[in-house]
N, C-alpha and C. Protein backbone atom coordinates (compact mmCIF):
# COMPACT_ATOMS: atom_id res chain seq x y z
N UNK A 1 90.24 73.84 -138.61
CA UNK A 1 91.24 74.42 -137.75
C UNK A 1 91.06 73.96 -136.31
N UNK A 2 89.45 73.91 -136.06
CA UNK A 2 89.38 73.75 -134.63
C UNK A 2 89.77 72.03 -134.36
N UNK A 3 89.69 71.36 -135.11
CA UNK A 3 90.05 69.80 -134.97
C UNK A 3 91.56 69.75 -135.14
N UNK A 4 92.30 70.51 -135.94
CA UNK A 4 93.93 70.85 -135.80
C UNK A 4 94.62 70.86 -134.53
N UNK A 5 93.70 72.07 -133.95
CA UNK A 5 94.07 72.39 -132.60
C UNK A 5 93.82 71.16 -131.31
N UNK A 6 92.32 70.67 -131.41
CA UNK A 6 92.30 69.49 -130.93
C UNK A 6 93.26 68.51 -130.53
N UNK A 7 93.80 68.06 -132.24
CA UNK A 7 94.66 66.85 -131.65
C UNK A 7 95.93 67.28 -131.64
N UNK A 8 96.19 68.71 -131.71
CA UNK A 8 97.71 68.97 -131.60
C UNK A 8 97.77 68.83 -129.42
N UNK A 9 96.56 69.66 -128.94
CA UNK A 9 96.59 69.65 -127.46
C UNK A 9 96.22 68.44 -127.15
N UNK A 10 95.50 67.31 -128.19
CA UNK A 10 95.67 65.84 -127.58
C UNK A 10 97.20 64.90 -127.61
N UNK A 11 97.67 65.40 -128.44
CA UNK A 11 99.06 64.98 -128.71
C UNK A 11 100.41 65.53 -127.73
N UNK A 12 99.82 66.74 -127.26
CA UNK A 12 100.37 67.68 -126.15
C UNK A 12 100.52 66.71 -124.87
N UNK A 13 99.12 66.95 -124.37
CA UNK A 13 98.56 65.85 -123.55
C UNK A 13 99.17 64.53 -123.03
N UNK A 14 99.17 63.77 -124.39
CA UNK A 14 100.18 62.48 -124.49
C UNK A 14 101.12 62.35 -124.32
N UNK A 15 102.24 63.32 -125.08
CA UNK A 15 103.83 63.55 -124.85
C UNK A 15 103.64 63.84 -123.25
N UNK A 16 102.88 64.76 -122.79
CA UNK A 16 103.16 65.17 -121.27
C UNK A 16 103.25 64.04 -120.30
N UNK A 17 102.25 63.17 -120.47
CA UNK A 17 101.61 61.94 -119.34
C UNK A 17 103.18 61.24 -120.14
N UNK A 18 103.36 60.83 -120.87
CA UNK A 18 104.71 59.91 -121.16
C UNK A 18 105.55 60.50 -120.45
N UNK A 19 106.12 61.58 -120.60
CA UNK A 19 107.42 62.26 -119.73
C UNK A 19 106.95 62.27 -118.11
N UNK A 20 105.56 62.51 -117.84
CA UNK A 20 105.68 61.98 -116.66
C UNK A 20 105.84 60.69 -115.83
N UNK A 21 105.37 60.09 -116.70
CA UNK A 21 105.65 58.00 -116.52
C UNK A 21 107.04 57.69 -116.76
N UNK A 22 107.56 58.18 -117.73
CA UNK A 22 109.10 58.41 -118.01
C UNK A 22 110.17 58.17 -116.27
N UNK A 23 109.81 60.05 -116.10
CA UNK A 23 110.04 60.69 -114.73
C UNK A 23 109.79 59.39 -113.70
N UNK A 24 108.97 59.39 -113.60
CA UNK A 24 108.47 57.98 -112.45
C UNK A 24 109.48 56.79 -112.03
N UNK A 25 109.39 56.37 -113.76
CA UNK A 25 110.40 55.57 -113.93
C UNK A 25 111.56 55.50 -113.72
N UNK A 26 112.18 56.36 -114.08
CA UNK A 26 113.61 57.43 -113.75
C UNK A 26 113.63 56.95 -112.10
N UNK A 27 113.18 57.40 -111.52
CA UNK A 27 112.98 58.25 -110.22
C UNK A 27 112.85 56.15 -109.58
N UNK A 28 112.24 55.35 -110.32
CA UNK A 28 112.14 53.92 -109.30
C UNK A 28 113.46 53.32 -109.74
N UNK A 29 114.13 53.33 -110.83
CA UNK A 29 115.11 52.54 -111.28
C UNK A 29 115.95 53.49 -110.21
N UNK A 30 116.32 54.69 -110.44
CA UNK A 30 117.36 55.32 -109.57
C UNK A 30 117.40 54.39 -108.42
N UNK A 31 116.43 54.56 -107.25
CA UNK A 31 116.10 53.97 -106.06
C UNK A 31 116.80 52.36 -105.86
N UNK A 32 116.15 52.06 -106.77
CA UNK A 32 116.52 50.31 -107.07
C UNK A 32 117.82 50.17 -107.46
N UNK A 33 118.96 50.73 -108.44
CA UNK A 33 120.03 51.08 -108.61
C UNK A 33 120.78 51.36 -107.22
N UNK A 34 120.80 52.42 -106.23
CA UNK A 34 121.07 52.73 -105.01
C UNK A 34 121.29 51.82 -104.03
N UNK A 35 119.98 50.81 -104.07
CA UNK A 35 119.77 49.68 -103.15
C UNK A 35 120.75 48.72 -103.63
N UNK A 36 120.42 48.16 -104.62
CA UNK A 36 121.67 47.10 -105.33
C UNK A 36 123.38 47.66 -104.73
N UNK A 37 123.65 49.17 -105.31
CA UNK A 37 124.84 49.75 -104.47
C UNK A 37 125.28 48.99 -103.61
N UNK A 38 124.53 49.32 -102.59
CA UNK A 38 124.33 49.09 -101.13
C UNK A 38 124.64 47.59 -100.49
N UNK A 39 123.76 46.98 -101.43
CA UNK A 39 123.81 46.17 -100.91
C UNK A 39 125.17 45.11 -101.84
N UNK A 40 125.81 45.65 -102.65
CA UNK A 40 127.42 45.50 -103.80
C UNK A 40 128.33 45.74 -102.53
N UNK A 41 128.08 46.55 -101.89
CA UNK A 41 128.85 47.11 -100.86
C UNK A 41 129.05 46.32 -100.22
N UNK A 42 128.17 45.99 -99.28
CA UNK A 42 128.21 44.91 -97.90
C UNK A 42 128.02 44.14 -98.14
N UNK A 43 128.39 43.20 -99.38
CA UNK A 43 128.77 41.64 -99.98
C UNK A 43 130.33 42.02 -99.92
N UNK A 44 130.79 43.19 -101.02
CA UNK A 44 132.64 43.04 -101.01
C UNK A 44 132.56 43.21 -99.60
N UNK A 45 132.45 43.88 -98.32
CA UNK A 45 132.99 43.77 -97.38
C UNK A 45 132.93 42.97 -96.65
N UNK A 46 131.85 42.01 -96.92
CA UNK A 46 131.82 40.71 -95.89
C UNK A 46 132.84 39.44 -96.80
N UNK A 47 133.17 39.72 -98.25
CA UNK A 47 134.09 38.71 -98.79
C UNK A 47 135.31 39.42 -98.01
N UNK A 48 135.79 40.37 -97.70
CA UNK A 48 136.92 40.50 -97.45
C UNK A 48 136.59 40.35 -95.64
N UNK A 49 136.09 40.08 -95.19
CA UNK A 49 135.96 39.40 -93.49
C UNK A 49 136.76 38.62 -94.06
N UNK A 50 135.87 37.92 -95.04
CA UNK A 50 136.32 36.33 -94.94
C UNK A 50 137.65 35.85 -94.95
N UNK A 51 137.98 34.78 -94.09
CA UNK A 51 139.64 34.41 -94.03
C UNK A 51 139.78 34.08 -95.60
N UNK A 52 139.34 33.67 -96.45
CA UNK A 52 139.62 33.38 -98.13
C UNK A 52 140.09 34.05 -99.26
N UNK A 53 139.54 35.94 -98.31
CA UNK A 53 139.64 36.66 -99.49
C UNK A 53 141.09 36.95 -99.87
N UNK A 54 141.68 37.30 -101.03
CA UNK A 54 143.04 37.83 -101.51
C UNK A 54 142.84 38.84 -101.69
N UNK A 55 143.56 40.20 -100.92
CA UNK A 55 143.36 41.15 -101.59
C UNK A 55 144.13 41.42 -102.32
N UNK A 56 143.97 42.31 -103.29
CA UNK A 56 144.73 42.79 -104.74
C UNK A 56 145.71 43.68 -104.44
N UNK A 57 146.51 44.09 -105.17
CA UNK A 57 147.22 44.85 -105.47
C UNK A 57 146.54 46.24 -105.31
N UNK A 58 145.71 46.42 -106.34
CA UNK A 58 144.81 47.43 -106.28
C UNK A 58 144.19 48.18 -104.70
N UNK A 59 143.57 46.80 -103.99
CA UNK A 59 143.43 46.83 -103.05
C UNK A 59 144.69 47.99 -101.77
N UNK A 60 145.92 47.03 -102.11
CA UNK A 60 147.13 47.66 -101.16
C UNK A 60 147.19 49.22 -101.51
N UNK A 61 147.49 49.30 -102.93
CA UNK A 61 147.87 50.53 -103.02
C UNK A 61 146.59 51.58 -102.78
N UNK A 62 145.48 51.51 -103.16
CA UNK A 62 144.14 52.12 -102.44
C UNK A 62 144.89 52.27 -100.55
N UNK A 63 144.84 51.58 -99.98
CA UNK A 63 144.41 51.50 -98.72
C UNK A 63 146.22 53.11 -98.79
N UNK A 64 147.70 52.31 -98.95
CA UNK A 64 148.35 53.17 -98.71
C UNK A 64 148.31 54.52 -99.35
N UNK A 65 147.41 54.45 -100.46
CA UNK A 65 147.00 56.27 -100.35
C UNK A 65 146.13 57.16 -99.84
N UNK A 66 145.09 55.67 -99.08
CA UNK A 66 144.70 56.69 -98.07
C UNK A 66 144.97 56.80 -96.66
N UNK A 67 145.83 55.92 -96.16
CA UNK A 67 146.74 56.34 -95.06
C UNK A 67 147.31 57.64 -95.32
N UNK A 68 147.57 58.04 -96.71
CA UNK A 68 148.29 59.25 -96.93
C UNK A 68 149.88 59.78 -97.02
N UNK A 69 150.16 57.81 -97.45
CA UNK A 69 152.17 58.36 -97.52
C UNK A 69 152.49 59.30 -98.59
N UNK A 70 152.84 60.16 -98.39
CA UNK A 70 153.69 61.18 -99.63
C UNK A 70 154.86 60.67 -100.48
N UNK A 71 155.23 60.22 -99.26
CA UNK A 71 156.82 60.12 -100.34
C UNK A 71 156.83 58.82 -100.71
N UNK A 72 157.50 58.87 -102.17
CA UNK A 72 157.38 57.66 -103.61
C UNK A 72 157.91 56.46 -103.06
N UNK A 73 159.26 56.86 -101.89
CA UNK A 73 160.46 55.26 -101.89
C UNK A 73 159.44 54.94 -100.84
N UNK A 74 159.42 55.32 -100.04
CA UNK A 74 158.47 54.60 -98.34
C UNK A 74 157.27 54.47 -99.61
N UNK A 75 156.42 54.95 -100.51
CA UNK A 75 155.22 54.02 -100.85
C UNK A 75 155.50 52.88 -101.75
N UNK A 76 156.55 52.60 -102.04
CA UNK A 76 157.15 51.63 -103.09
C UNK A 76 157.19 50.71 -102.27
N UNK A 77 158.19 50.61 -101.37
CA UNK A 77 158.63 50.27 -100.36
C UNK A 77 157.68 49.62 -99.35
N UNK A 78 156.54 50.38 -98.83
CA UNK A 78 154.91 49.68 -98.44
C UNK A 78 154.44 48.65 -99.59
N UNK A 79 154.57 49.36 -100.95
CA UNK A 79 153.42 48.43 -101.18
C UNK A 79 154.54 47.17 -101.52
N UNK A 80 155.36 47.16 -102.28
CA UNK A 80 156.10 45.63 -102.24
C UNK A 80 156.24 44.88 -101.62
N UNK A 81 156.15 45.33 -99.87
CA UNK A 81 156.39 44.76 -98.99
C UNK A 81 155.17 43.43 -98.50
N UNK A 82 154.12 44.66 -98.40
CA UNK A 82 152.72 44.34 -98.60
C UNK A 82 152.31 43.23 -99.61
N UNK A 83 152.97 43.47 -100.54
CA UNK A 83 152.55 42.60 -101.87
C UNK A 83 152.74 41.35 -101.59
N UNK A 84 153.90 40.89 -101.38
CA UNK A 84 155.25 39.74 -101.00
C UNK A 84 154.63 39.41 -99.50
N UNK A 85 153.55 39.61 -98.67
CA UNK A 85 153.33 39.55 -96.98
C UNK A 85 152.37 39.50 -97.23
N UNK A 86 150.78 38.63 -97.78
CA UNK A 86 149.59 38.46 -97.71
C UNK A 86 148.79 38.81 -96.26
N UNK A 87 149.83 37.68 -95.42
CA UNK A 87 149.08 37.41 -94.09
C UNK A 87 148.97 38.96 -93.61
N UNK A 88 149.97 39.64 -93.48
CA UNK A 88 150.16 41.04 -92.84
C UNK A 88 149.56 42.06 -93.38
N UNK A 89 149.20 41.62 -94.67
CA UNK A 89 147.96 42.37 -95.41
C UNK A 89 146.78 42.56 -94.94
N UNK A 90 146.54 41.13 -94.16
CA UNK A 90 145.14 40.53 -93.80
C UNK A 90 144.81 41.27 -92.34
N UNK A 91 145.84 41.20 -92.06
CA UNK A 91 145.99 41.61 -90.27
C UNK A 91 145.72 43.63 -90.36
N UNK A 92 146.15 43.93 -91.55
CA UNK A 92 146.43 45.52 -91.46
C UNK A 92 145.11 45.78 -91.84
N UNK A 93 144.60 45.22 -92.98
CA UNK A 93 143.09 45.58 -93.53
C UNK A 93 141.92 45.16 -92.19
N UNK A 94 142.05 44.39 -91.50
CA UNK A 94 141.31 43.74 -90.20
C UNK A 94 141.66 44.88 -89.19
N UNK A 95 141.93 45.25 -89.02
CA UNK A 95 142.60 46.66 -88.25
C UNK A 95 141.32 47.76 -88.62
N UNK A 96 141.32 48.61 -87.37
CA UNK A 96 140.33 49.76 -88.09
C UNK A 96 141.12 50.68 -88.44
N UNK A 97 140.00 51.45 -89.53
CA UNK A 97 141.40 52.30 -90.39
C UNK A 97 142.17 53.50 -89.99
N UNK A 98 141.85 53.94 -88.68
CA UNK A 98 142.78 54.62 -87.98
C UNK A 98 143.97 54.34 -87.29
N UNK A 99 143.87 52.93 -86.97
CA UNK A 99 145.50 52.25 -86.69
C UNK A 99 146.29 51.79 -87.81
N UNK A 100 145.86 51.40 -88.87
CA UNK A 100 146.46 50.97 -89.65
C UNK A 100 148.23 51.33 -90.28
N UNK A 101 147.73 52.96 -89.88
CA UNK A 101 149.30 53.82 -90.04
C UNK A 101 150.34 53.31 -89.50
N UNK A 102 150.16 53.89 -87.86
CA UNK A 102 150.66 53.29 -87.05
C UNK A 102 151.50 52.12 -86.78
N UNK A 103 150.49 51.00 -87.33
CA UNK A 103 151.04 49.61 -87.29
C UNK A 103 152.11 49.55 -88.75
N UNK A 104 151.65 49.92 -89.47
CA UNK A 104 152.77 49.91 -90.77
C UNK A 104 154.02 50.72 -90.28
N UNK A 105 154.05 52.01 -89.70
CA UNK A 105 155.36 52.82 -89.01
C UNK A 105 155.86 51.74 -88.03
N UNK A 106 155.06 50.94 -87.14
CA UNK A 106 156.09 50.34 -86.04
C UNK A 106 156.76 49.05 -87.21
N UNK A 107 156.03 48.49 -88.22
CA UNK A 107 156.54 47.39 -88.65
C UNK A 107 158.16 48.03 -89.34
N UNK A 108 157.64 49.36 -90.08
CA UNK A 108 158.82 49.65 -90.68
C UNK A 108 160.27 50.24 -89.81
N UNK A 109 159.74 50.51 -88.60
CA UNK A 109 160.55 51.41 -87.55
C UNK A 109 161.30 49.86 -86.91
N UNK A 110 160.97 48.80 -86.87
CA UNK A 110 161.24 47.65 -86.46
C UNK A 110 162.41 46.97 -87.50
N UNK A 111 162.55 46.97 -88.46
CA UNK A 111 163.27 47.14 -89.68
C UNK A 111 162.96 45.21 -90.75
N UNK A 112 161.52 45.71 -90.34
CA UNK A 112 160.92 44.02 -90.77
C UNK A 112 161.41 44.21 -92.21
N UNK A 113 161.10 45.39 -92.83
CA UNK A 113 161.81 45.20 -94.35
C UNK A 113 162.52 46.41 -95.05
């Protein structure tokens, strides 16, 4: 019995130190995962500096929902415009994102399209 008990608390033992090496592990990949993030991050944003990049579709319509247009025809209306106007794409995303509104209201208040 007493050798039962033995290797059941040696086996205890073992499972424990694994889940803690486990944990460890966990805990460095997280970290390293995070960093990679990070650094995923400030590669797409330095491709889109770049005069080369195209942005997407995806791209346009992201940016005009978070300017925050509500209404469907003015966001239709943005993004087609947008779509069909690369350069003016380039110029609005190069913009910091608090003017960006702005400059889309004077383009549209101007009656560019």
């Amino acid at each position: 019995m007493d050798a039962q008990f033995q290797t059941l608390t040696t086996n205890l033992k073992e499972v424990t130190e694994a889940i803690n090496i486990g944990n460890s592990n966990i805990k460095e990949l997280s970290t390293i995962a995070c960093e990679h993030n990070v650094i995923f991050r400030e590669h797409v944003h330095n491709m889109r500096r770049n005069s080369f990049y195209q942005y997407t579709e995806s791209d346009i319509w992201d940016m005009l929902v978070q300017l925050g247009i509500f209404d469907d025809t003015i966001m239709e209306r943005c993004y087609e415009y947008l779509c069909s106007n690369p350069t003016l794409v380039k110029r609005l995303f190069g913009m910091p994102a608090d003017r960006r509104l702005s400059k889309l209201m004077s383009i549209i208040n101007m009656g560019l399209f």
